[in-house]
N, C-alpha and C. Protein backbone atom coordinates (compact mmCIF):
# COMPACT_ATOMS: atom_id res chain seq x y z
N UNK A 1 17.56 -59.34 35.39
CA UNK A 1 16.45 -58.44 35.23
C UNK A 1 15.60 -58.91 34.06
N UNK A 2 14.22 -59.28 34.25
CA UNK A 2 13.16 -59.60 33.52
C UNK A 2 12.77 -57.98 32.54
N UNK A 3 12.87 -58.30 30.76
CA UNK A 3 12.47 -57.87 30.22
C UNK A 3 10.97 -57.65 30.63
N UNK A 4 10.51 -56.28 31.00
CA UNK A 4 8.85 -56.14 30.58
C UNK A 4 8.56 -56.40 29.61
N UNK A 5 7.11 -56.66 29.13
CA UNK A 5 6.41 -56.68 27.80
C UNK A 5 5.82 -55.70 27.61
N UNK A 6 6.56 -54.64 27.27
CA UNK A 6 5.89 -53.03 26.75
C UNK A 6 5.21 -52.94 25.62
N UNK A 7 4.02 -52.95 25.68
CA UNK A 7 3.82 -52.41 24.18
C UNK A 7 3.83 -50.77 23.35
N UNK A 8 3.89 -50.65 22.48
CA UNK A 8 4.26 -49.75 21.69
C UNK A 8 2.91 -48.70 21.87
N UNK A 9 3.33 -47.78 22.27
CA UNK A 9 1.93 -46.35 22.51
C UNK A 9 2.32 -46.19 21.10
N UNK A 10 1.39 -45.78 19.46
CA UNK A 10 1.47 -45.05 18.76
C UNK A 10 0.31 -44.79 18.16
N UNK A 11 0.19 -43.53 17.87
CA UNK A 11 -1.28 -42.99 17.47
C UNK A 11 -1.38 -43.25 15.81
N UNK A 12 -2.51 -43.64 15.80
CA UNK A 12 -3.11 -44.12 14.81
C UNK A 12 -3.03 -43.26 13.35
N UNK A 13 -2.89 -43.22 12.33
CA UNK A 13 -2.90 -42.77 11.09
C UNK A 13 -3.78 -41.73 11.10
N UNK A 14 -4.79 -41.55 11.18
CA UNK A 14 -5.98 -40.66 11.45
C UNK A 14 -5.47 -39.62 12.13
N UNK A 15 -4.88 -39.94 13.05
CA UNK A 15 -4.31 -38.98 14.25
C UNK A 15 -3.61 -38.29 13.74
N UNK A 16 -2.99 -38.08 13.11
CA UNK A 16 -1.31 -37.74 12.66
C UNK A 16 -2.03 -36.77 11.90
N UNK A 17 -2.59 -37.26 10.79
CA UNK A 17 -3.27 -36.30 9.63
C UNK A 17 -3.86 -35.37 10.38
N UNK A 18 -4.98 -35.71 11.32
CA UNK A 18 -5.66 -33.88 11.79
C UNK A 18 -4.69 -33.26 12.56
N UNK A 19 -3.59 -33.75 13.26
CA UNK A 19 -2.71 -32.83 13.65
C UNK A 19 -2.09 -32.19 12.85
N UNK A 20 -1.41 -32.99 11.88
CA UNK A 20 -0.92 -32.19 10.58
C UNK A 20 -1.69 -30.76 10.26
N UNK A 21 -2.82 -31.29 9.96
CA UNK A 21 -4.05 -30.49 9.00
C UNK A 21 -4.27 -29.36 9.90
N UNK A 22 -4.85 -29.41 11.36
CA UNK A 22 -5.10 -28.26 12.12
C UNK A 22 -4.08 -27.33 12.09
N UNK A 23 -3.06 -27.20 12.16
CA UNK A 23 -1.61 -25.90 12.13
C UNK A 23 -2.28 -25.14 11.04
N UNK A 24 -2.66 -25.99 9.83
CA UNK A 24 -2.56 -25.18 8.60
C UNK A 24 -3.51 -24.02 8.63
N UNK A 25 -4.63 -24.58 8.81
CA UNK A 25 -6.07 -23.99 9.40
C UNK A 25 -5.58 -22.66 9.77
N UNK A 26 -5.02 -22.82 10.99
CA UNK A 26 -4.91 -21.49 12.06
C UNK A 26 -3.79 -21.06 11.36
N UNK A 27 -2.74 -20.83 10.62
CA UNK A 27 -1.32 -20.41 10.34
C UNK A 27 -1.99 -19.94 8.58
N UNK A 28 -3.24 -19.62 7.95
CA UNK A 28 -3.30 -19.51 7.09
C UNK A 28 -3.20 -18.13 7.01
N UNK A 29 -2.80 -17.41 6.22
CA UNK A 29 -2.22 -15.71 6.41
C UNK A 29 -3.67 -15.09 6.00
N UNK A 30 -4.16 -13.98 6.38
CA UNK A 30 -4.91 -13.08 6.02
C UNK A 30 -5.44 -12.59 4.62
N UNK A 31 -5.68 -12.25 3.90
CA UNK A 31 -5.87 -11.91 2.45
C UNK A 31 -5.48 -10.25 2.95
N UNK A 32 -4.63 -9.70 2.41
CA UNK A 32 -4.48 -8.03 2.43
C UNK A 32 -5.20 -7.42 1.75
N UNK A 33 -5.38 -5.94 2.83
CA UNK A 33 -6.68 -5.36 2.58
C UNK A 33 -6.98 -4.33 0.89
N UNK A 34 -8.04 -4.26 0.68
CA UNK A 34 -7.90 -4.00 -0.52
C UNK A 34 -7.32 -2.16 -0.73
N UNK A 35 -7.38 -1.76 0.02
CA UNK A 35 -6.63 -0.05 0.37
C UNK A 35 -5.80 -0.08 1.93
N UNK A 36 -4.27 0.14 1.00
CA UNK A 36 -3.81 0.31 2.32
C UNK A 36 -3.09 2.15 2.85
N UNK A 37 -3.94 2.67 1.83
CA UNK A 37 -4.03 4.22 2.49
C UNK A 37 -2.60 4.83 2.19
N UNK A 38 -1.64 4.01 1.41
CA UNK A 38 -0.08 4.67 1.20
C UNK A 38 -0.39 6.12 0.19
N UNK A 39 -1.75 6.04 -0.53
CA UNK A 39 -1.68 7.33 -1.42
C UNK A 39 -2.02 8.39 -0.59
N UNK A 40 -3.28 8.11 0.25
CA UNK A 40 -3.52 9.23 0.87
C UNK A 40 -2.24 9.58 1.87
N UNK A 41 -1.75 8.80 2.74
CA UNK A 41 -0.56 9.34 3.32
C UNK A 41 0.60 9.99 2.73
N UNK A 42 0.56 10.10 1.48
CA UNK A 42 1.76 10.49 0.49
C UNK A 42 1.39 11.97 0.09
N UNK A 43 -0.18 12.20 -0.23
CA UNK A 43 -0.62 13.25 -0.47
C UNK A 43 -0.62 14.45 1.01
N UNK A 44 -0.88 14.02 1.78
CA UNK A 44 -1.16 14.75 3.23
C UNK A 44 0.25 14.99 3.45
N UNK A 45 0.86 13.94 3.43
CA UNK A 45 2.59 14.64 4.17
C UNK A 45 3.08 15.83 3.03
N UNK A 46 2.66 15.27 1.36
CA UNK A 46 3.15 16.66 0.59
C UNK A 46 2.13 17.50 1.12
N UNK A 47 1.15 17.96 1.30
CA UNK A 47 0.82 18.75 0.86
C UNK A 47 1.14 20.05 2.72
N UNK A 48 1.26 18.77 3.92
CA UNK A 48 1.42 19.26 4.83
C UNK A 48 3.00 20.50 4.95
N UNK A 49 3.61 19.66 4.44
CA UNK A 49 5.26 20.13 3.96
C UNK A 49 5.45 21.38 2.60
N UNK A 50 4.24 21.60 2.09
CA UNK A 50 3.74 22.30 0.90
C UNK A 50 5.01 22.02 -0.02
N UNK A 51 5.31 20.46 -0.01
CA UNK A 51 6.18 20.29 -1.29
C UNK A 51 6.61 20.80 -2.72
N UNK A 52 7.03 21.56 -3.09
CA UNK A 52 6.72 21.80 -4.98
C UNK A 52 6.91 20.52 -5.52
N UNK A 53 6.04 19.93 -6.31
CA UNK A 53 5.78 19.23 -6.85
C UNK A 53 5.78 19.66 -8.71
N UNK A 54 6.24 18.04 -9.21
CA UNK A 54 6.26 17.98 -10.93
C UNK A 54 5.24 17.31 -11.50
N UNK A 55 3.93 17.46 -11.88
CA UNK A 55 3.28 16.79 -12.42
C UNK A 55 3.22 16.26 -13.75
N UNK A 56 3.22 15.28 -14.43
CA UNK A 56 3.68 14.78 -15.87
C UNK A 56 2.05 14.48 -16.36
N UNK A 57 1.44 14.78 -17.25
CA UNK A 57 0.39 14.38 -17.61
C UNK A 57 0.49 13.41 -18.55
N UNK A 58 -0.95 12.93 -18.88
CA UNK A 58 -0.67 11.67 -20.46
C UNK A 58 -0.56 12.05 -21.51
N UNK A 59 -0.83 13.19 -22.02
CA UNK A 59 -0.51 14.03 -23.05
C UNK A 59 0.95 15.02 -23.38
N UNK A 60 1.49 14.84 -21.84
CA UNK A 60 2.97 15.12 -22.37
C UNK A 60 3.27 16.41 -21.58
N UNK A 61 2.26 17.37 -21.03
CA UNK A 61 2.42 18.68 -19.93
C UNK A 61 2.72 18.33 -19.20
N UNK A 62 3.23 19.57 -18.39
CA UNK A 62 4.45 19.25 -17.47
C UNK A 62 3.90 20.64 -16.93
N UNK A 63 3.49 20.16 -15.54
CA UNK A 63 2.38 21.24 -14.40
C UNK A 63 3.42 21.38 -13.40
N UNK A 64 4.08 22.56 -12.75
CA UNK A 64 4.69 22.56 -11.44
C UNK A 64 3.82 23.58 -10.48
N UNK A 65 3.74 22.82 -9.12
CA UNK A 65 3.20 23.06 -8.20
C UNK A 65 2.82 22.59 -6.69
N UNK A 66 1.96 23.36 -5.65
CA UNK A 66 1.71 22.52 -4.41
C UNK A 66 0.71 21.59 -4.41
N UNK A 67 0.14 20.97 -3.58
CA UNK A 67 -0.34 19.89 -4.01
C UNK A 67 -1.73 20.84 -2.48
N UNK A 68 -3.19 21.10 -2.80
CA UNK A 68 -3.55 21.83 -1.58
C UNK A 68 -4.67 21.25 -0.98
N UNK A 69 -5.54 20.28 -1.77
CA UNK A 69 -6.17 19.55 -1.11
C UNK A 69 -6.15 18.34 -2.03
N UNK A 70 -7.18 17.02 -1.78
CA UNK A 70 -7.28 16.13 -2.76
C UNK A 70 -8.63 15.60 -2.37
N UNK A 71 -9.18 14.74 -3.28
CA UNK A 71 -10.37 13.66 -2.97
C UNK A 71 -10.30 12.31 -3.87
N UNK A 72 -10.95 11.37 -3.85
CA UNK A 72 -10.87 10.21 -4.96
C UNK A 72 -10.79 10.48 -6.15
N UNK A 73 -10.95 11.58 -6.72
CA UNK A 73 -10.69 11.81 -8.00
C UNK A 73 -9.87 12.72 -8.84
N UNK A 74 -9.11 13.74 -8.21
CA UNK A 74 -8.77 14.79 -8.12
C UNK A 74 -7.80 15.46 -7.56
N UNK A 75 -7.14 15.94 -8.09
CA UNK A 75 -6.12 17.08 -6.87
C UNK A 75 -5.49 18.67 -7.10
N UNK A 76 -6.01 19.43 -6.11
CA UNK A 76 -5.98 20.98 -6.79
C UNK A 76 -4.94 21.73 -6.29
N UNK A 77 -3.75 21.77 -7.45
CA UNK A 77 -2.76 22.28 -7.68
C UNK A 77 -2.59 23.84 -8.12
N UNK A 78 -1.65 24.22 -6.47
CA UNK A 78 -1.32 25.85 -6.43
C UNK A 78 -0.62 26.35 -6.83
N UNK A 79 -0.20 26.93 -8.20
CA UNK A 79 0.92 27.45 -8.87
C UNK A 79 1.17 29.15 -8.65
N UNK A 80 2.51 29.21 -8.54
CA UNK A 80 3.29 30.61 -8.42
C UNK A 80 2.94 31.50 -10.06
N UNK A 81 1.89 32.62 -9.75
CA UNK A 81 2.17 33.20 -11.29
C UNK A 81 1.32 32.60 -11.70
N UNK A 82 1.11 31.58 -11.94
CA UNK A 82 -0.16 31.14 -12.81
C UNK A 82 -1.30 30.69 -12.09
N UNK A 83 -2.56 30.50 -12.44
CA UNK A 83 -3.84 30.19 -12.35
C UNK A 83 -3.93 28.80 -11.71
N UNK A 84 -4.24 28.30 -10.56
CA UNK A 84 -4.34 27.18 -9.80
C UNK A 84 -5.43 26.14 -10.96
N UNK A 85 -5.06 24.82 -10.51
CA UNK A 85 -5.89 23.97 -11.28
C UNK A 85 -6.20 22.70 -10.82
N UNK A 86 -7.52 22.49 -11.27
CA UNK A 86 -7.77 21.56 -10.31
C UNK A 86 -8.11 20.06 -11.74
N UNK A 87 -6.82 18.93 -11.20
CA UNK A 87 -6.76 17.99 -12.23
C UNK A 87 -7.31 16.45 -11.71
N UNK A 88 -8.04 15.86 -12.95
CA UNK A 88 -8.42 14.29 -12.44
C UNK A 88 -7.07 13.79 -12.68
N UNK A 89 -7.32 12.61 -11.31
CA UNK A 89 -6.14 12.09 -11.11
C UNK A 89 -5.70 11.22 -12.40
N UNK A 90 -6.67 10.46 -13.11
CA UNK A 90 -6.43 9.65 -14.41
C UNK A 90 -5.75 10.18 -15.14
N UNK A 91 -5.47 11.79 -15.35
CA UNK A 91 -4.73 12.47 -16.32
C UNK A 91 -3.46 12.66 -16.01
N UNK A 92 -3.01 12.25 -14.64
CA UNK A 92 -1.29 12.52 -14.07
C UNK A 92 -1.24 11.17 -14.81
N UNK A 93 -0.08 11.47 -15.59
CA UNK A 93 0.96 9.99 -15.91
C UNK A 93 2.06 9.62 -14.62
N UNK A 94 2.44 10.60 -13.82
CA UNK A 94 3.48 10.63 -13.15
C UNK A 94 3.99 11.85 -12.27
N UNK A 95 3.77 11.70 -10.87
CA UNK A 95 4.47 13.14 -10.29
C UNK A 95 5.36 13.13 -9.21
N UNK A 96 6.18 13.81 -9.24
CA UNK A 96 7.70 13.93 -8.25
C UNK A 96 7.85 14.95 -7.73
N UNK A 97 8.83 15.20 -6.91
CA UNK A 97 9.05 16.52 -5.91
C UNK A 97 9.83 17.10 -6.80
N UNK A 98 9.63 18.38 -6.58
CA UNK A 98 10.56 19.43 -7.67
C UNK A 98 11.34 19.65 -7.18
N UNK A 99 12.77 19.08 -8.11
CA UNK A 99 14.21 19.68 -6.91
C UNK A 99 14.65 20.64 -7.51
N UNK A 100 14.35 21.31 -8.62
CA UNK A 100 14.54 22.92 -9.57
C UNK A 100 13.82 24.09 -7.97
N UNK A 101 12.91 23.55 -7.38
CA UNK A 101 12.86 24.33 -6.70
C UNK A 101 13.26 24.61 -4.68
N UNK A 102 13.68 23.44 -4.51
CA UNK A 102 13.95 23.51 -3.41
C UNK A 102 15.01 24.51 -3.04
């Protein structure tokens, strides 16, 4: 049996690289969006559930209450006995579900 004289199929240097390069292109991930709505969903389920809530301010008060509506700046808190209030959000240091009252 006579060896053929095959020559070698191989793609050229050039080739290789834009195949390389194109995957990257298309496989480059998205940039995430700049609001992904976890606050407002956090506020609506408390306030749907009329959670009691602990509010911690930056000054060191300590507000308990429901949480009854909200907007971008703001959220107006329904207290038992005392006078409802309506606080900018910049002034919560920190707020949690009240388990003193469940």
């Amino acid at each position: 049996m006579e060896s053929a004289n095959r020559k070698l199929i191989r793609p050229s240097l050039n080739e290789i690289k834009d195949q390389m390069a194109a995957p990257r292109r298309g496989q480059k991930k998205p940039t995430p969006p700049d609001q992904t709505n976890a606050e407002n969903f956090y506020y609506v389920k408390q306030m749907q559930s009329k959670t009691p809530m602990v509010f911690v301010l930056k000054d060191g008060e300590t507000l308990r209450g429901v949480i009854e509506w909200y907007d971008k700046s703001c959220l107006k808190i329904n207290r038992n006995g005392e006078p409802n209030l309506l606080v900018y959000k910049p002034n919560i240091k920190y707020m949690y579900k009240d388990e003193e009252s469940s």
